[in-house]
Structures are given as C-alpha cells and as structure tokens.
C-alpha atoms as a PDB file:
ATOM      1  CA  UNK A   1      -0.484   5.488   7.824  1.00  0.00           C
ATOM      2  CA  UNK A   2       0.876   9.108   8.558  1.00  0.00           C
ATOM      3  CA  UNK A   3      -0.192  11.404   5.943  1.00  0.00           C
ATOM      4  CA  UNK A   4       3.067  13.552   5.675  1.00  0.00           C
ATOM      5  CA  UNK A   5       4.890  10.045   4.537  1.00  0.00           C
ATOM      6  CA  UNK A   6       5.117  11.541   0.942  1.00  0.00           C
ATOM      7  CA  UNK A   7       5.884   8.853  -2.085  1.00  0.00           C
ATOM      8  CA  UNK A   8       8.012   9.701  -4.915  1.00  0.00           C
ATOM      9  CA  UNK A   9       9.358   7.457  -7.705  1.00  0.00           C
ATOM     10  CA  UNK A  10      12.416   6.163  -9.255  1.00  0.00           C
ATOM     11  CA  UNK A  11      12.660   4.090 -12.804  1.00  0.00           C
ATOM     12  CA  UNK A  12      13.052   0.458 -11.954  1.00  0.00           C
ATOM     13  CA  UNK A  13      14.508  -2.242 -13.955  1.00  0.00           C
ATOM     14  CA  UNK A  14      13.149  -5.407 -13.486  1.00  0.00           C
ATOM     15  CA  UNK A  15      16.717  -7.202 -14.708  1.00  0.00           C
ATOM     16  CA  UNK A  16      18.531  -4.995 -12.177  1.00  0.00           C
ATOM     17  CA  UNK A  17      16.645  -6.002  -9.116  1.00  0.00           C
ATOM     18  CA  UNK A  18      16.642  -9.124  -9.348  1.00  0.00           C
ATOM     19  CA  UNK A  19      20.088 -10.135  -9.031  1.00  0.00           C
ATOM     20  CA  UNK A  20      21.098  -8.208  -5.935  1.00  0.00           C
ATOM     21  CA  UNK A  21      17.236  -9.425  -3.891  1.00  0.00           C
ATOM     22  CA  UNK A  22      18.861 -13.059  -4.871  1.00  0.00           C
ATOM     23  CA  UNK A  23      21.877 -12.182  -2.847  1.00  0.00           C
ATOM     24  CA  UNK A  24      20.497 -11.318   0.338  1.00  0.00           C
ATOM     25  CA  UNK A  25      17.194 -12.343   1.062  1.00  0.00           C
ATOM     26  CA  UNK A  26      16.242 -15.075   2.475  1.00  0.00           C
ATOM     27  CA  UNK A  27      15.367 -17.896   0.423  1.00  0.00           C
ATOM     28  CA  UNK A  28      11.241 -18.012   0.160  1.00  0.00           C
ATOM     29  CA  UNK A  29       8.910 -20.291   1.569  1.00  0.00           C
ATOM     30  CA  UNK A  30       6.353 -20.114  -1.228  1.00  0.00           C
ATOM     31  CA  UNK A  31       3.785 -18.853   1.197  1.00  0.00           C
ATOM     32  CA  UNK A  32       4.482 -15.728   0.715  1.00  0.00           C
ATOM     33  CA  UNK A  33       1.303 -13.707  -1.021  1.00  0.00           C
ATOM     34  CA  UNK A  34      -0.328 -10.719  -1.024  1.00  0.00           C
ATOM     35  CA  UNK A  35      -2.866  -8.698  -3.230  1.00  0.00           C
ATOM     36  CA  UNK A  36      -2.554  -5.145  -4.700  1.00  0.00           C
ATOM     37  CA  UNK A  37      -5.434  -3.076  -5.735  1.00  0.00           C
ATOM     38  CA  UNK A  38      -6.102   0.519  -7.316  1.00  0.00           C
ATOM     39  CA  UNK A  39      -8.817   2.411  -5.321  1.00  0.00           C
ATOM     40  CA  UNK A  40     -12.796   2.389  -6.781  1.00  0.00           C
ATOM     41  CA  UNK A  41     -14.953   4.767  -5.782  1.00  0.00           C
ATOM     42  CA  UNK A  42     -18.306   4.987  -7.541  1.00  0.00           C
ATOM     43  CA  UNK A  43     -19.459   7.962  -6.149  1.00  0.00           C
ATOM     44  CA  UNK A  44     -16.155  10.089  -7.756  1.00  0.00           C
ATOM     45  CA  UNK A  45     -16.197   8.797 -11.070  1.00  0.00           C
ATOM     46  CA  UNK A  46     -14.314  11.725 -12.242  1.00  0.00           C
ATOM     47  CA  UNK A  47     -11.526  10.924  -9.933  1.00  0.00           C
ATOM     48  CA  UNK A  48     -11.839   6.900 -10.985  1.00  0.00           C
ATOM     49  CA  UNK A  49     -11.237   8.168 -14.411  1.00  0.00           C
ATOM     50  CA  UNK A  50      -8.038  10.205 -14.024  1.00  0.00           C
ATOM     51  CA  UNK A  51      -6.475   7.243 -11.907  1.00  0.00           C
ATOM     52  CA  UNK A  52      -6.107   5.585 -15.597  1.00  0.00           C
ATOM     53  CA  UNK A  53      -6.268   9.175 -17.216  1.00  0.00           C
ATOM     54  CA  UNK A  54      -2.245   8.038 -18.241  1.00  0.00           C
ATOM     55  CA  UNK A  55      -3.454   4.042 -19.466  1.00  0.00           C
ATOM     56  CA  UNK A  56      -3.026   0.718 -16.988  1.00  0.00           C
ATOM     57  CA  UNK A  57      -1.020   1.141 -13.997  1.00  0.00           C
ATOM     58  CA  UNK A  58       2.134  -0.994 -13.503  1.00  0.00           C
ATOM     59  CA  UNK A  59       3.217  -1.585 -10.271  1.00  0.00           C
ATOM     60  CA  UNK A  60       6.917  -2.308 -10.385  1.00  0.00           C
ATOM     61  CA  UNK A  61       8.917  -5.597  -8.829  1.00  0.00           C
ATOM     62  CA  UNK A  62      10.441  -3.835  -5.798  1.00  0.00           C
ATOM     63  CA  UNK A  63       7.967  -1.931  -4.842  1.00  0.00           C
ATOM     64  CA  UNK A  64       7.577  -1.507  -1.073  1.00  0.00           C
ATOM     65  CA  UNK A  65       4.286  -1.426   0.547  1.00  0.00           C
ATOM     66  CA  UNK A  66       4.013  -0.106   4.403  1.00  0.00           C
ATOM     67  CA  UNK A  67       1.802   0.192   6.918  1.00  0.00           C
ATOM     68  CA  UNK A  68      -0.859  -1.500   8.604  1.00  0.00           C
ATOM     69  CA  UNK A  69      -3.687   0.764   8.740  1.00  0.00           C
ATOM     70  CA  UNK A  70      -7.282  -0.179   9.549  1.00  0.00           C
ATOM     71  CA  UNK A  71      -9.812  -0.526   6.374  1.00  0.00           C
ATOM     72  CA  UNK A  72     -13.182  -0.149   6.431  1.00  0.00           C
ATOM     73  CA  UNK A  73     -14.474  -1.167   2.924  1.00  0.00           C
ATOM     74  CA  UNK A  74     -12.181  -3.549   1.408  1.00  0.00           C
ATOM     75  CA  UNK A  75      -8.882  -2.955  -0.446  1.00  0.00           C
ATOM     76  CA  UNK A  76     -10.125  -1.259  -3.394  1.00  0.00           C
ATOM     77  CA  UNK A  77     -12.011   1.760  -0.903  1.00  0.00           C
ATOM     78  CA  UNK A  78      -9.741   1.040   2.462  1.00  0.00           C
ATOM     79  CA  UNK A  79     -11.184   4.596   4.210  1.00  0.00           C
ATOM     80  CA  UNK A  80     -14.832   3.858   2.947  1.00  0.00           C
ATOM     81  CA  UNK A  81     -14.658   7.055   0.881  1.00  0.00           C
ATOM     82  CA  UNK A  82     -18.198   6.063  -0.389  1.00  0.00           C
ATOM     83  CA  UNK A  83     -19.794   6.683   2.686  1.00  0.00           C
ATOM     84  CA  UNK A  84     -17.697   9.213   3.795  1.00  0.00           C
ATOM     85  CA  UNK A  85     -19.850  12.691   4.954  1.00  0.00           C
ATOM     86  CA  UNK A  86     -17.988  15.800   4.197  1.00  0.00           C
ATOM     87  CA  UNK A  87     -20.163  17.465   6.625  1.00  0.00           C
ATOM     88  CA  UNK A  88     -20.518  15.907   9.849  1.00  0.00           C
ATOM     89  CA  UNK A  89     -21.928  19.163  11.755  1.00  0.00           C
ATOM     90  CA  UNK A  90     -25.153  18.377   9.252  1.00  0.00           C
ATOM     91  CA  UNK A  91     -25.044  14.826   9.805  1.00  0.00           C
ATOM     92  CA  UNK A  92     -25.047  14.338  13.758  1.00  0.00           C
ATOM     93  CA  UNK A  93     -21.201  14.581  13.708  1.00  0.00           C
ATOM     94  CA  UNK A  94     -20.751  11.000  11.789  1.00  0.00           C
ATOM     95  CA  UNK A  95     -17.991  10.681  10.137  1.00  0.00           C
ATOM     96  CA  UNK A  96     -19.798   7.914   7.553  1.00  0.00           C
ATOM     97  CA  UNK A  97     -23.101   7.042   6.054  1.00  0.00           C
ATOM     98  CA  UNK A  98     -25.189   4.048   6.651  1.00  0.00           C
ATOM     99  CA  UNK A  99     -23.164   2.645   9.602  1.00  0.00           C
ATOM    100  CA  UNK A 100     -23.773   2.086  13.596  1.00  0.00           C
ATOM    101  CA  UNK A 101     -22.900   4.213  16.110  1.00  0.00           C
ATOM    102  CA  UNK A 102     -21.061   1.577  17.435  1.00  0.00           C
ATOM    103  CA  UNK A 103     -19.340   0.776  14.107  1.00  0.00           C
ATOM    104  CA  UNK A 104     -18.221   4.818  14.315  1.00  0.00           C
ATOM    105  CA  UNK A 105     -16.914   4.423  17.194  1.00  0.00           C
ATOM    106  CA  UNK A 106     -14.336   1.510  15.975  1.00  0.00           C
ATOM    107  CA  UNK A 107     -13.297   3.302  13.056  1.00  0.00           C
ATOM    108  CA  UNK A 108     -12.418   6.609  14.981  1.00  0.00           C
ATOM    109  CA  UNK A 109     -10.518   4.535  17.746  1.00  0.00           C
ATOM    110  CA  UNK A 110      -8.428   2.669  14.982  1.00  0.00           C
ATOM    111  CA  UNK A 111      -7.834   6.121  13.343  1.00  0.00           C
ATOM    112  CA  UNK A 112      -6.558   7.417  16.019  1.00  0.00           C
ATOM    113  CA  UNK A 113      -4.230   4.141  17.400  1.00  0.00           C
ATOM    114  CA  UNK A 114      -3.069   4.102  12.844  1.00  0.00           C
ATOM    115  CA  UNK A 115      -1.830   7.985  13.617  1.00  0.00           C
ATOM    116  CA  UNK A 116      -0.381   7.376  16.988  1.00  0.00           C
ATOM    117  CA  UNK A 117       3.416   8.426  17.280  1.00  0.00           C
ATOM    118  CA  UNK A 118       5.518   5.126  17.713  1.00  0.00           C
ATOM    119  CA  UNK A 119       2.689   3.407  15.433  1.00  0.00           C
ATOM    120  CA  UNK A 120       4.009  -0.209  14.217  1.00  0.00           C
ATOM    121  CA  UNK A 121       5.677   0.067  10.792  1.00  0.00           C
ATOM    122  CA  UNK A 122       6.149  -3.011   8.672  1.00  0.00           C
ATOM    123  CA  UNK A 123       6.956  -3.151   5.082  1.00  0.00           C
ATOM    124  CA  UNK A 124       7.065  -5.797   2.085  1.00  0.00           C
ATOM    125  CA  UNK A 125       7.985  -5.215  -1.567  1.00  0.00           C
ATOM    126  CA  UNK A 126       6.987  -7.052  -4.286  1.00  0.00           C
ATOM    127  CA  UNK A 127       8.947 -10.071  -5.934  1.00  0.00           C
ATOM    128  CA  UNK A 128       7.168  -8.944  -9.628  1.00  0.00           C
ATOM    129  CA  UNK A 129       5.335  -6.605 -11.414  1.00  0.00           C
ATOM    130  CA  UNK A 130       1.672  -5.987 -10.931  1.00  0.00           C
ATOM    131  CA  UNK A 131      -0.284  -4.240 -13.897  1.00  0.00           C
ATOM    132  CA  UNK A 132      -3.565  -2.704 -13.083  1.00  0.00           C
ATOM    133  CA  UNK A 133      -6.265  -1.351 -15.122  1.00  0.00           C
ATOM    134  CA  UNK A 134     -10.240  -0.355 -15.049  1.00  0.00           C
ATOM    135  CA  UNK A 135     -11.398  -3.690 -15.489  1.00  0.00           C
ATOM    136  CA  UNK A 136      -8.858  -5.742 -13.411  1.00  0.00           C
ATOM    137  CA  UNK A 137      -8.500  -3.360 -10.320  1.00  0.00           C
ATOM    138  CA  UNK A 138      -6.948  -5.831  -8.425  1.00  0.00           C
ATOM    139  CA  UNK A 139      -3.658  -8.545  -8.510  1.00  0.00           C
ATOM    140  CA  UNK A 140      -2.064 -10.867  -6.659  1.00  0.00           C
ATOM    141  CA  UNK A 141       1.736 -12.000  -6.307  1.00  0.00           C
ATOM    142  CA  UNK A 142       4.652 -12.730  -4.492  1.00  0.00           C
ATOM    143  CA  UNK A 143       6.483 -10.646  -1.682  1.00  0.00           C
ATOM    144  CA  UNK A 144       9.552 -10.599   0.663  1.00  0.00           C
ATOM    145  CA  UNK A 145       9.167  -9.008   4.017  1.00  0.00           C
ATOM    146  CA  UNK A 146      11.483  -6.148   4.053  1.00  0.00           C
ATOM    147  CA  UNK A 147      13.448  -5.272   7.370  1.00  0.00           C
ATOM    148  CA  UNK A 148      15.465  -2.188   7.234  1.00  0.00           C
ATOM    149  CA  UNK A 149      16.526  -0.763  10.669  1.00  0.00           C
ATOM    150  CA  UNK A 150      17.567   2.711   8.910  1.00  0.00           C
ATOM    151  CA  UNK A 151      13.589   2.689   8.171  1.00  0.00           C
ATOM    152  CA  UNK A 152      12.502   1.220  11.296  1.00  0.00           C
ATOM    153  CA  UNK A 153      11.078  -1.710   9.801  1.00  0.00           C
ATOM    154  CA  UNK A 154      12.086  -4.980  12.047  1.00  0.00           C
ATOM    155  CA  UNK A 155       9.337  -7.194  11.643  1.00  0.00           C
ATOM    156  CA  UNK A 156      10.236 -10.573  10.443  1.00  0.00           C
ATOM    157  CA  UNK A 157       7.332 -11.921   9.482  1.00  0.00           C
ATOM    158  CA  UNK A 158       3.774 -10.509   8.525  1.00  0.00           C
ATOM    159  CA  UNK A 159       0.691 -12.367   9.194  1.00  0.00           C
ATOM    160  CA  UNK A 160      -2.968 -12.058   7.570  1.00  0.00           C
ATOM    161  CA  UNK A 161      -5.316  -9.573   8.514  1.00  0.00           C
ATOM    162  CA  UNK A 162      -8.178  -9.576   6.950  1.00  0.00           C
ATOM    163  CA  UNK A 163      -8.566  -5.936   8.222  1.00  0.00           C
ATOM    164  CA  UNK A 164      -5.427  -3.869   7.669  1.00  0.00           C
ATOM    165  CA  UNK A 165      -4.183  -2.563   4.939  1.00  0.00           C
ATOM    166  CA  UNK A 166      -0.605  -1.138   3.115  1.00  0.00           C
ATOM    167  CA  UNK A 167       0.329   1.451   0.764  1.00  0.00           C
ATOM    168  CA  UNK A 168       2.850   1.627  -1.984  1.00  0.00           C
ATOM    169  CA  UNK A 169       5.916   3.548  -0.364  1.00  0.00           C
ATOM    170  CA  UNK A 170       8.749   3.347  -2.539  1.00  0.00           C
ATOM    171  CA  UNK A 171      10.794   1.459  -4.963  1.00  0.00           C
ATOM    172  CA  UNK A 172      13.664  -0.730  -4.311  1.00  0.00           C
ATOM    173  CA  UNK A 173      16.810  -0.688  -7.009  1.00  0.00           C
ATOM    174  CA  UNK A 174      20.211  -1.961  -6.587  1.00  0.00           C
ATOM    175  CA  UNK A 175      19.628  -2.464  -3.412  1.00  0.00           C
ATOM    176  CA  UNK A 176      18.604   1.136  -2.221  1.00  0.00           C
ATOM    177  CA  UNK A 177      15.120   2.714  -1.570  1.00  0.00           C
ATOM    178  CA  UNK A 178      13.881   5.695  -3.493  1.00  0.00           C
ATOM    179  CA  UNK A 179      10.999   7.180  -2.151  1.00  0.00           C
ATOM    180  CA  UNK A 180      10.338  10.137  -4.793  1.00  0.00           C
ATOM    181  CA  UNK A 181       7.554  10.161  -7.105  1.00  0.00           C
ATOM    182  CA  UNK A 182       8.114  13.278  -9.275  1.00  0.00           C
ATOM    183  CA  UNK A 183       6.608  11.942 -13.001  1.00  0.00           C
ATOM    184  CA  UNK A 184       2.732  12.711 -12.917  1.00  0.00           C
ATOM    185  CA  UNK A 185       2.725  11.895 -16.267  1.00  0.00           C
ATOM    186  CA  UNK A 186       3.731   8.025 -15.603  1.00  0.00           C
ATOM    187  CA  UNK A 187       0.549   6.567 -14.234  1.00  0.00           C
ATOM    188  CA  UNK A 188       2.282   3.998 -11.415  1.00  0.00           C
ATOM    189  CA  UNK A 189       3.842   7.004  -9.723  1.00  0.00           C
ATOM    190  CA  UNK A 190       0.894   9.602 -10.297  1.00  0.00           C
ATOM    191  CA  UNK A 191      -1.482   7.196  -8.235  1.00  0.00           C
ATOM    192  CA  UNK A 192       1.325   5.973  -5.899  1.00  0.00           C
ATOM    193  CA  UNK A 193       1.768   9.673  -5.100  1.00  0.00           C
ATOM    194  CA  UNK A 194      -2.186   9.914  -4.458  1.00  0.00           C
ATOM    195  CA  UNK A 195      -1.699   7.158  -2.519  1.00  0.00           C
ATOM    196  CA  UNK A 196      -4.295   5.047  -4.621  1.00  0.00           C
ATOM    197  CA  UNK A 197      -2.457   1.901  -5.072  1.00  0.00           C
ATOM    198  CA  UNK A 198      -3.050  -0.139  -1.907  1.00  0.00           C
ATOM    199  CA  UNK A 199      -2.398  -4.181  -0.903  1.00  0.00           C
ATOM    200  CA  UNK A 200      -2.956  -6.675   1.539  1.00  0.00           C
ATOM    201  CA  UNK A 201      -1.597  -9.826   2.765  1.00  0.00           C
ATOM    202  CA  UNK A 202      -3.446 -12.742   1.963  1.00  0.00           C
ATOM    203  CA  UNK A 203      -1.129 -15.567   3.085  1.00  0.00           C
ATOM    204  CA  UNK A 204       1.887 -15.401   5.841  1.00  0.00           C
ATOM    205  CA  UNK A 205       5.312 -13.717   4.628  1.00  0.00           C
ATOM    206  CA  UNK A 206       7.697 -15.028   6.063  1.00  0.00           C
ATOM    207  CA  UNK A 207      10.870 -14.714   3.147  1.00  0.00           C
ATOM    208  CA  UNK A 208      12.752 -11.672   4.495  1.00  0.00           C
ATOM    209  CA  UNK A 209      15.011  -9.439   2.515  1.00  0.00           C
ATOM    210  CA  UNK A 210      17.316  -7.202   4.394  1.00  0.00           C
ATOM    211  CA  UNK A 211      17.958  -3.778   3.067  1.00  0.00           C
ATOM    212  CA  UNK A 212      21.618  -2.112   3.566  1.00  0.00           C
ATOM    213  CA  UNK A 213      21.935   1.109   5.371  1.00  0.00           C
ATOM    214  CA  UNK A 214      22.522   3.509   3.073  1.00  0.00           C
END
C-alpha cells in the first residue's frame, strides 16, 4: 500500500449509515467475512502500549479497508517488524532476521510489485463495529465490497488470500468517504493514522455497495 495514502477520520454514527448502505448495496450473500486486527509487536513494547495508550480501539461500521499488500507475519505484524534489521549494511544487506535468502528475495519482489504505479486497488468497509483491545487483538465481521470509480476501486468481488493484507482507509457516512484522521486523542483514528489497524478476508465478498461520486 503506498505510503503517502494518508488516513484521517470523521465521527461516524452507526444509526446514520445504516439506512443509506440499505439503499444501494447489493443485497448480501452471507459469505461475506473478513478479520480485523491491531498490530503486536513484542519486540516494541513501548509502541504496543501507546496503541491502547487512549483505552480499546473501536473500529467503526463503515470503515473502509484497501489494499492488497503482501504480509509476511500474519495480520497482527503484516511487514514482520519483529525481524525487521534496521541495519542491513551490518547484517549482509538482509532486510529481516532468521529467514532464507530465498524467502528475502520474495518479500523484496512483492514490495516492490505492492509499490508499483497502477498497483491493483480494492476496498471493503465494514457492515459493524469492531472493538479491539490488548487482550483481544483481533475480530471478525461482516463486509460489503466497495466499488467507487471516483477512487478507482472496480473490483466486484474479493477472494481469500491467505497472504495479502488491507488497511483501514477511511470512513463511510451518509454515503460519502472521509479520509481525515485529525483526533490523536480518539484511539480508532490515532492507530488508523499509524496505520496499525489492519484486516483480511477470510471468506469471499461478494455483496457490493456502490459509492456516489461526490
């Protein structure tokens, strides 16, 4: 996912969502599914600690998640930030600890297809809340695949991959994105903005909603 897609947030009503999604998506299949979790690393516990430095982290219905990227240690440490070597002139130019030189190799070349101009974007949002805290990192629920040609976002439907991950992007309200996360105080937009609040989808989505142009 490009790092200069910035996230920013805008108060969401649950009971004002709801009614306008009904509208005009498409009605759901039930298979739709995917998980959300808040990044773990044990090696920064400092930074662990100041995810929930706020309290629990509640991840609004209508959030949108986009991507794919590639993830290397499973949703809660996608980039494998545990291995990670800040130093790679002092560790035979790896980029990680404790992997292949073949495994290396994969990760850079699915870095560098993830940052690629004209890189697939797809996006879902989230049918309900999420709430996430230190000891129950990770949730599952309901989503809509979200197709937006303003946002270039024109997949249909989203299939599992056990390998690729999304990121929260934005919020949907009244049927309009907002994409500004300017409360650090508020702990869902804080780590949304730090872009620790990732997800994955874990069955096929298929139920699309379709987001007017602005």
């Amino acid at each position: 996912m490009s790092d200069n897609r910035r996230i920013r947030f805008m108060a969401l009503s649950l009971f004002g969502l709801l009614p306008p999604l009904a509208a005009i998506a498409e009605p759901s299949t039930g298979r739709g599914n995917v998980e959300i979790c808040a990044t773990y690393d044990p090696t920064s516990p400092d930074d662990f600690q100041k995810e929930f430095s706020f309290g629990d982290i509640t991840v609004p219905a209508g959030t949108v998640f986009d991507g794919p990227a590639h993830m290397f240690n499973g949703l809660k440490d996608p980039g494998d930030m545990q291995h990670i070597v800040t130093d790679p002139k002092n560790n035979d130019g790896k980029g990680w600890l404790s992997i292949s030189d073949a495994e290396e190799k994969r990760r850079e070349g699915y870095l560098r297809t993830d940052h690629e101009i004209g890189h697939l974007h797809q996006a879902f949002l989230i049918d309900g809340p999420v709430t996430l805290s230190k000891h129950h990192l990770c949730d599952k629920v309901d989503a809509h695949v979200i197709v937006s040609s303003q946002w270039d976002w024109n997949t249909r439907t989203i299939n599992v991959a056990s390998d690729l991950y999304y990121q929260a992007y934005g919020v949907v309200s009244d049927n309009k994105i907002d994409t500004s996360f300017d409360n650090e105080e508020m702990p869902f937009q804080w780590n949304a903005q730090a872009g620790n609040i990732n997800a994955a989808v874990t069955r096929p989505l298929d139920a699309v909603y379709e987001l007017p142009p602005d």
